[in-house]
Protein backbone atom coordinates (compact mmCIF):
# COMPACT_ATOMS: atom_id res chain seq x y z
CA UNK A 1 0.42 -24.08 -24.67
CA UNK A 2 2.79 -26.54 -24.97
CA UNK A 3 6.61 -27.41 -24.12
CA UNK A 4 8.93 -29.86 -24.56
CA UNK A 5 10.97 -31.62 -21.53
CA UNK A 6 13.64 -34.74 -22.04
CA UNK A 7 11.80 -35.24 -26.09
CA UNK A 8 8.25 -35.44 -24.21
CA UNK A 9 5.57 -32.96 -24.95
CA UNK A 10 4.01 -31.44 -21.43
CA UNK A 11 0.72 -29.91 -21.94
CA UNK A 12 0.92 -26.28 -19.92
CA UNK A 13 -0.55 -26.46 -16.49
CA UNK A 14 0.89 -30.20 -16.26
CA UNK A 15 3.97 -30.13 -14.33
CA UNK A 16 6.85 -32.02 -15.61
CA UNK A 17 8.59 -34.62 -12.92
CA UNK A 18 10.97 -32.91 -11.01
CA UNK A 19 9.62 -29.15 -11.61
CA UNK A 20 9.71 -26.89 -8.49
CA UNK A 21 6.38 -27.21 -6.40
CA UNK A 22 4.94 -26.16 -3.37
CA UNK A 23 2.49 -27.01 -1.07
CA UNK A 24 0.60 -23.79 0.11
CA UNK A 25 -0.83 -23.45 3.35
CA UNK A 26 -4.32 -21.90 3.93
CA UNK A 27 -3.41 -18.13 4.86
CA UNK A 28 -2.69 -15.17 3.03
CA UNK A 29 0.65 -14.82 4.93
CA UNK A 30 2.30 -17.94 3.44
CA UNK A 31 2.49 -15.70 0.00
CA UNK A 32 5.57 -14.26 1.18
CA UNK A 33 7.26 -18.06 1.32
CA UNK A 34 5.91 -18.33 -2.18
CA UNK A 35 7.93 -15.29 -2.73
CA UNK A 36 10.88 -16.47 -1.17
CA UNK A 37 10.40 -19.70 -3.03
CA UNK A 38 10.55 -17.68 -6.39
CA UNK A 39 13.78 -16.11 -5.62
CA UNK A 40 15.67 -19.32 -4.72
CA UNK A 41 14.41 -21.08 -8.15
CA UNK A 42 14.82 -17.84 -10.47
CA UNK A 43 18.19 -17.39 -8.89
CA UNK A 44 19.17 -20.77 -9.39
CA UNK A 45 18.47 -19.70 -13.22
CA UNK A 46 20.22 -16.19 -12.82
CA UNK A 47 16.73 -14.46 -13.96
CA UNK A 48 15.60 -11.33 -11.90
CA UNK A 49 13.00 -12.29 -9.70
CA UNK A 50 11.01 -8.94 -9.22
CA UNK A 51 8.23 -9.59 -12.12
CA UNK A 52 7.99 -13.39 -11.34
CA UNK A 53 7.67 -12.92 -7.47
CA UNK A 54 4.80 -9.99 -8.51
CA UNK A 55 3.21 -12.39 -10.55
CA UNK A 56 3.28 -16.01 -8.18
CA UNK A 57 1.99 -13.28 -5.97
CA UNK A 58 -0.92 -12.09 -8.02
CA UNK A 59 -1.54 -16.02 -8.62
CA UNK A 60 -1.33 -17.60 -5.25
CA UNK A 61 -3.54 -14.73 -3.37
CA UNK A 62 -6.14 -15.14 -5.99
CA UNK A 63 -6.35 -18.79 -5.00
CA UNK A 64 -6.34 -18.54 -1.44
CA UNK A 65 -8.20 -15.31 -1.25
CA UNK A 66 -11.03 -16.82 -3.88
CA UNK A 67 -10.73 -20.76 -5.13
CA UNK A 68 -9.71 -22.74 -2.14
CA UNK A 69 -11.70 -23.62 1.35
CA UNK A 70 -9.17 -23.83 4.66
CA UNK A 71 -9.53 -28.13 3.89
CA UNK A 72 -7.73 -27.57 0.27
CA UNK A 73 -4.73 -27.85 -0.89
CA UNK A 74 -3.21 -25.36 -3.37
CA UNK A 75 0.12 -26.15 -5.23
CA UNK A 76 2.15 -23.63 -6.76
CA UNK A 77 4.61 -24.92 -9.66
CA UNK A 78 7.15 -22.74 -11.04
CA UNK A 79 9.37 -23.73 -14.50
CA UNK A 80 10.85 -22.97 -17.71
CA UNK A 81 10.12 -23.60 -21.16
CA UNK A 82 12.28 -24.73 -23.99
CA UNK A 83 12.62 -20.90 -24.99
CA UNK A 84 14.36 -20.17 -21.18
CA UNK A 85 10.84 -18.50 -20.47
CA UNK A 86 10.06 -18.97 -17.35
CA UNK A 87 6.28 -20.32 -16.33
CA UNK A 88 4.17 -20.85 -13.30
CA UNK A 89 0.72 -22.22 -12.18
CA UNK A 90 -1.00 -22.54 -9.42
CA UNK A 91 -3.47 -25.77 -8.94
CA UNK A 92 -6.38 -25.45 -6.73
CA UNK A 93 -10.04 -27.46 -6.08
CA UNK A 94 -12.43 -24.96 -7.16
CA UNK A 95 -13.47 -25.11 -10.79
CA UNK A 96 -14.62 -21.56 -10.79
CA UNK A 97 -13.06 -19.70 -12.67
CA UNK A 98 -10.83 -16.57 -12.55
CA UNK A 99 -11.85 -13.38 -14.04
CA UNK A 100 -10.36 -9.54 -14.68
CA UNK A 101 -12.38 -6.99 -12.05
CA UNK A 102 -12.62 -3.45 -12.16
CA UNK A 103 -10.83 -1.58 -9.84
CA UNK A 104 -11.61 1.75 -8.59
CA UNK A 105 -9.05 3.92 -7.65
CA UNK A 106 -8.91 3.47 -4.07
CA UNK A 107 -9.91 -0.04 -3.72
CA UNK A 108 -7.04 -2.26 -2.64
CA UNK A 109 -8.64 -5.60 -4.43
CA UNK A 110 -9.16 -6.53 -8.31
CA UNK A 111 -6.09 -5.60 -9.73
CA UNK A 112 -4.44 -9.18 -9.77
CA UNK A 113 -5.31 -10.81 -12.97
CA UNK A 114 -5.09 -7.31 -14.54
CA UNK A 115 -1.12 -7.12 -12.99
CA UNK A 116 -0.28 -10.69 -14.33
CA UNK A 117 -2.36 -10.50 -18.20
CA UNK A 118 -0.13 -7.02 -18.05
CA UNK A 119 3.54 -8.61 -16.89
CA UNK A 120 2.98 -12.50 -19.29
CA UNK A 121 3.26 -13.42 -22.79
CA UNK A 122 0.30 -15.25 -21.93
CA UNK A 123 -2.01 -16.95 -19.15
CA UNK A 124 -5.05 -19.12 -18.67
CA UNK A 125 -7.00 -21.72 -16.96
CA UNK A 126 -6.70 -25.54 -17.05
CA UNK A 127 -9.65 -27.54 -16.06
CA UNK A 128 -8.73 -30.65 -13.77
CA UNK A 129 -10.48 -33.52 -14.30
CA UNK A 130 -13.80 -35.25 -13.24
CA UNK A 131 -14.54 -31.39 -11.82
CA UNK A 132 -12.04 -31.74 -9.42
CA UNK A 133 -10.42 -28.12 -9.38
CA UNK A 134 -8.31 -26.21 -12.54
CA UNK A 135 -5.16 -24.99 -12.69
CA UNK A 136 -4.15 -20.88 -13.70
CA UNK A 137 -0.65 -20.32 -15.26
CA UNK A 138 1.34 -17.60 -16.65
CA UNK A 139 4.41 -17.73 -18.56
CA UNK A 140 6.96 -14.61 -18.67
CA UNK A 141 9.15 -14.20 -21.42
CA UNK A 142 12.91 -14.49 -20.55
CA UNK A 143 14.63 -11.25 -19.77
């Protein structure tokens, strides 16, 4: 997927400069800053931020919980398209990849990717280069 920024075209899952990032810590409780991080950007665009927060959510746990070691980094960017849909990724050093589980009805895990491919136009996975880790992002159609 593609967009295009200041006449240059940005290959999804390639933040543009100056796009909203984040450093995320190691620990499951540091979703609820990327949460709070959501709201101040979508507000800043006057979008509701219930969906996108769900989603970043889905996004960042899956990355913590699954792709990342306590030594890596994972970066969570959060934008918009030419189209005022709004997109997100989050970058992380594990190549593999993510994929839809099953749930059961009580378990309290595999629902995320199934929440996020429910809530976006569309989402996917970006390799990194030289093996060096991939990058997931989802893009939500403006409300």
């Amino acid at each position: 997927m593609k967009k295009n920024t200041h006449s240059e075209e940005i290959v999804m899952g390639e933040a543009a400069p100056g796009e909203n990032e984040m450093v995320v810590k190691h620990d499951l409780a540091v979703v609820a800053e990327v949460r709070r991080f959501v709201r101040l950007v979508t507000g800043q665009w006057d979008m509701d931020d219930f969906i996108p927060c769900l989603v970043a959510s889905e996004l960042v746990t899956n990355a913590l919980r699954y792709a990342s070691t306590s030594d890596d980094d994972v970066t969570f960017r959060i934008g918009r398209t030419d189209d005022g849909a709004l997109w997100m990724e989050v970058q992380d050093a594990t190549c593999d990849l993510p994929c839809m589980q099953r749930a059961n009805t009580i378990s309290e895990a595999g629902r995320g990717l199934f929440i996020v491919d429910q809530f976006c136009r569309c989402w996917g996975v970006r390799p990194l280069a030289g093996n060096t880790g991939k990058v997931v992002f989802a893009v939500l159609n403006a409300a």
